[in-house]
C-alpha atoms as a PDB file:
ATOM      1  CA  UNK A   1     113.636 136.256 -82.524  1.00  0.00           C
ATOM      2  CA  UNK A   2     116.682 138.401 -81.842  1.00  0.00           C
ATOM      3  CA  UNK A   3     119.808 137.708 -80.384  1.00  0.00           C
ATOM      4  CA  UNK A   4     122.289 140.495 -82.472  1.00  0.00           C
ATOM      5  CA  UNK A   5     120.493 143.572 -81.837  1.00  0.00           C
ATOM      6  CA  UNK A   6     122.559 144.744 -79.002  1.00  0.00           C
ATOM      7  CA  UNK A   7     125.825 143.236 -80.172  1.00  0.00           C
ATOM      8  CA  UNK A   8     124.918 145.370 -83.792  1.00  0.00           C
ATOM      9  CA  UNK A   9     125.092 148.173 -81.763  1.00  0.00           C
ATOM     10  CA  UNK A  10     127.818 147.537 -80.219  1.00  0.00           C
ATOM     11  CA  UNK A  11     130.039 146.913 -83.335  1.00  0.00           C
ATOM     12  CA  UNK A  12     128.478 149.985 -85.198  1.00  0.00           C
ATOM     13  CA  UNK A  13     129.193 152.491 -82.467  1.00  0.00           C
ATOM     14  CA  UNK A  14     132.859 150.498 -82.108  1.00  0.00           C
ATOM     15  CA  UNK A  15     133.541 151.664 -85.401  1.00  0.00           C
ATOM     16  CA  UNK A  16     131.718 155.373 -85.260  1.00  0.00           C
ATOM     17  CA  UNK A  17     129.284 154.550 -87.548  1.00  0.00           C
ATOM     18  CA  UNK A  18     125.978 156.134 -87.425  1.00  0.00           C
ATOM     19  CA  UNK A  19     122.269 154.134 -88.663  1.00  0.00           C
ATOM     20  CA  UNK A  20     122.219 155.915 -91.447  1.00  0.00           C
ATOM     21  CA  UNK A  21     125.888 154.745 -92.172  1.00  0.00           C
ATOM     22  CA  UNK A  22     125.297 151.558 -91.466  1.00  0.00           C
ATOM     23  CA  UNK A  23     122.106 151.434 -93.666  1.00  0.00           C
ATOM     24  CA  UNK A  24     123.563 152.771 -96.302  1.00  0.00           C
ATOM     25  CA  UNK A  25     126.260 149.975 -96.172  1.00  0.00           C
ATOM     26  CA  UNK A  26     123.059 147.045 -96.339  1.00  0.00           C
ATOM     27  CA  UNK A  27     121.276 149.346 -99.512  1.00  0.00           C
ATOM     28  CA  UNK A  28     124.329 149.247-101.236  1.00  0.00           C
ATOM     29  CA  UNK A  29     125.042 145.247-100.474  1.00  0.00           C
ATOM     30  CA  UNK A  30     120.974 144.627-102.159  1.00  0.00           C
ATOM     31  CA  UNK A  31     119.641 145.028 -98.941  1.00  0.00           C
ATOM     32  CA  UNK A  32     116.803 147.745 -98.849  1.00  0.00           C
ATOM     33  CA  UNK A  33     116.925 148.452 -94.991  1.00  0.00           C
ATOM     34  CA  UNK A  34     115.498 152.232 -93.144  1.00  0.00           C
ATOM     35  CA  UNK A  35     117.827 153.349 -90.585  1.00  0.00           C
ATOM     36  CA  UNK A  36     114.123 153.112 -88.230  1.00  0.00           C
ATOM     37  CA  UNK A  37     114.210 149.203 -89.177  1.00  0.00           C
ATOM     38  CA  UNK A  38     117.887 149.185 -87.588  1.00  0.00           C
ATOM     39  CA  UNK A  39     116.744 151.255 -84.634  1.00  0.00           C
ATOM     40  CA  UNK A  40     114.455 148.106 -84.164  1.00  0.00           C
ATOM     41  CA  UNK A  41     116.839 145.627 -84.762  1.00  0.00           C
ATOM     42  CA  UNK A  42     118.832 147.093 -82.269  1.00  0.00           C
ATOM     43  CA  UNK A  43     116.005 147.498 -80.023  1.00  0.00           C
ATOM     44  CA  UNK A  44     114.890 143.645 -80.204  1.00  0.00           C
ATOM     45  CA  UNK A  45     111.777 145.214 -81.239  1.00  0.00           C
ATOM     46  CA  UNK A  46     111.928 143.442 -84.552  1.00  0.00           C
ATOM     47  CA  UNK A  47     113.361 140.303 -85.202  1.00  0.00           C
ATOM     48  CA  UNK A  48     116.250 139.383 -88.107  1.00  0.00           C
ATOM     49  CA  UNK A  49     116.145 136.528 -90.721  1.00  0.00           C
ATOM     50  CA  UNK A  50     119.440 134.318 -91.185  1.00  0.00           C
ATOM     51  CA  UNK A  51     119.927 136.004 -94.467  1.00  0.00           C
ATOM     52  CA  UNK A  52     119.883 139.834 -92.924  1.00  0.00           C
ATOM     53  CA  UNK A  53     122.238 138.491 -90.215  1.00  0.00           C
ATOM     54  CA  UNK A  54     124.488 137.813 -93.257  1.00  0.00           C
ATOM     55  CA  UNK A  55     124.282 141.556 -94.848  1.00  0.00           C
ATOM     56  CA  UNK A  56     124.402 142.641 -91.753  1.00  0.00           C
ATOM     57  CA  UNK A  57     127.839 140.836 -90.660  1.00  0.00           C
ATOM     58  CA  UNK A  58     129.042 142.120 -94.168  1.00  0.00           C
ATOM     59  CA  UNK A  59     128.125 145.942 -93.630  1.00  0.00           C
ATOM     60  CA  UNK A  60     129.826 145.806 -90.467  1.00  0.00           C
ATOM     61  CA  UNK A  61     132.577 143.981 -91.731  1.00  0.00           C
ATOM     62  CA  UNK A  62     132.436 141.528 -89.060  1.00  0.00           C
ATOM     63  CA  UNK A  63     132.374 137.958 -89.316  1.00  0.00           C
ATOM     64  CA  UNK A  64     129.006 136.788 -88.837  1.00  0.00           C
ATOM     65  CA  UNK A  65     129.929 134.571 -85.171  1.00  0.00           C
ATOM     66  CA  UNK A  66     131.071 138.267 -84.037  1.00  0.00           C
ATOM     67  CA  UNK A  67     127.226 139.346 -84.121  1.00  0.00           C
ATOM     68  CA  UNK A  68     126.643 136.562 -81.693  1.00  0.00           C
ATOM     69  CA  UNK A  69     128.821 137.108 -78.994  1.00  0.00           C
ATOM     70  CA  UNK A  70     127.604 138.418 -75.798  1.00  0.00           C
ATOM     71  CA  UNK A  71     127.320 141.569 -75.480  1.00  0.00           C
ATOM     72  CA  UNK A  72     127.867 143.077 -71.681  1.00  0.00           C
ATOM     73  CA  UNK A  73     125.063 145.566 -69.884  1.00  0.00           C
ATOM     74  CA  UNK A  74     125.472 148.921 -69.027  1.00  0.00           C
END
């Protein structure tokens, strides 16, 4: 399941990041991540583990509740 894609998203274009920014940030934390695996996280194509919530609240230098909040439709 995935509940963070969207909100992902949301922070990383907040803060003008591209996917390749933002997987660059996870590589460089251990976490070996293509920017087409984000594009599916942020998709809720694929679903996230607890412990890539947890890189991916530290790339985005976020607190990890902030991935959870609701995130409003277009």
């Amino acid at each position: 399941m995935n509940v963070v894609g969207p909100r992902v998203r949301s922070i990383r274009e907040s803060k003008k990041l591209t996917q390749e920014e933002l997987t660059a940030r996870c590589n460089v934390l251990g976490w070996n991540i293509s920017r087409g695996t984000l594009a599916k996280i942020e998709a809720q194509v694929r679903g996230v583990s607890d412990a890539e919530v947890v890189h991916l609240a530290k790339a985005l230098r976020v607190k990890i509740a902030d991935l959870y909040k609701h995130v409003e439709s277009a």
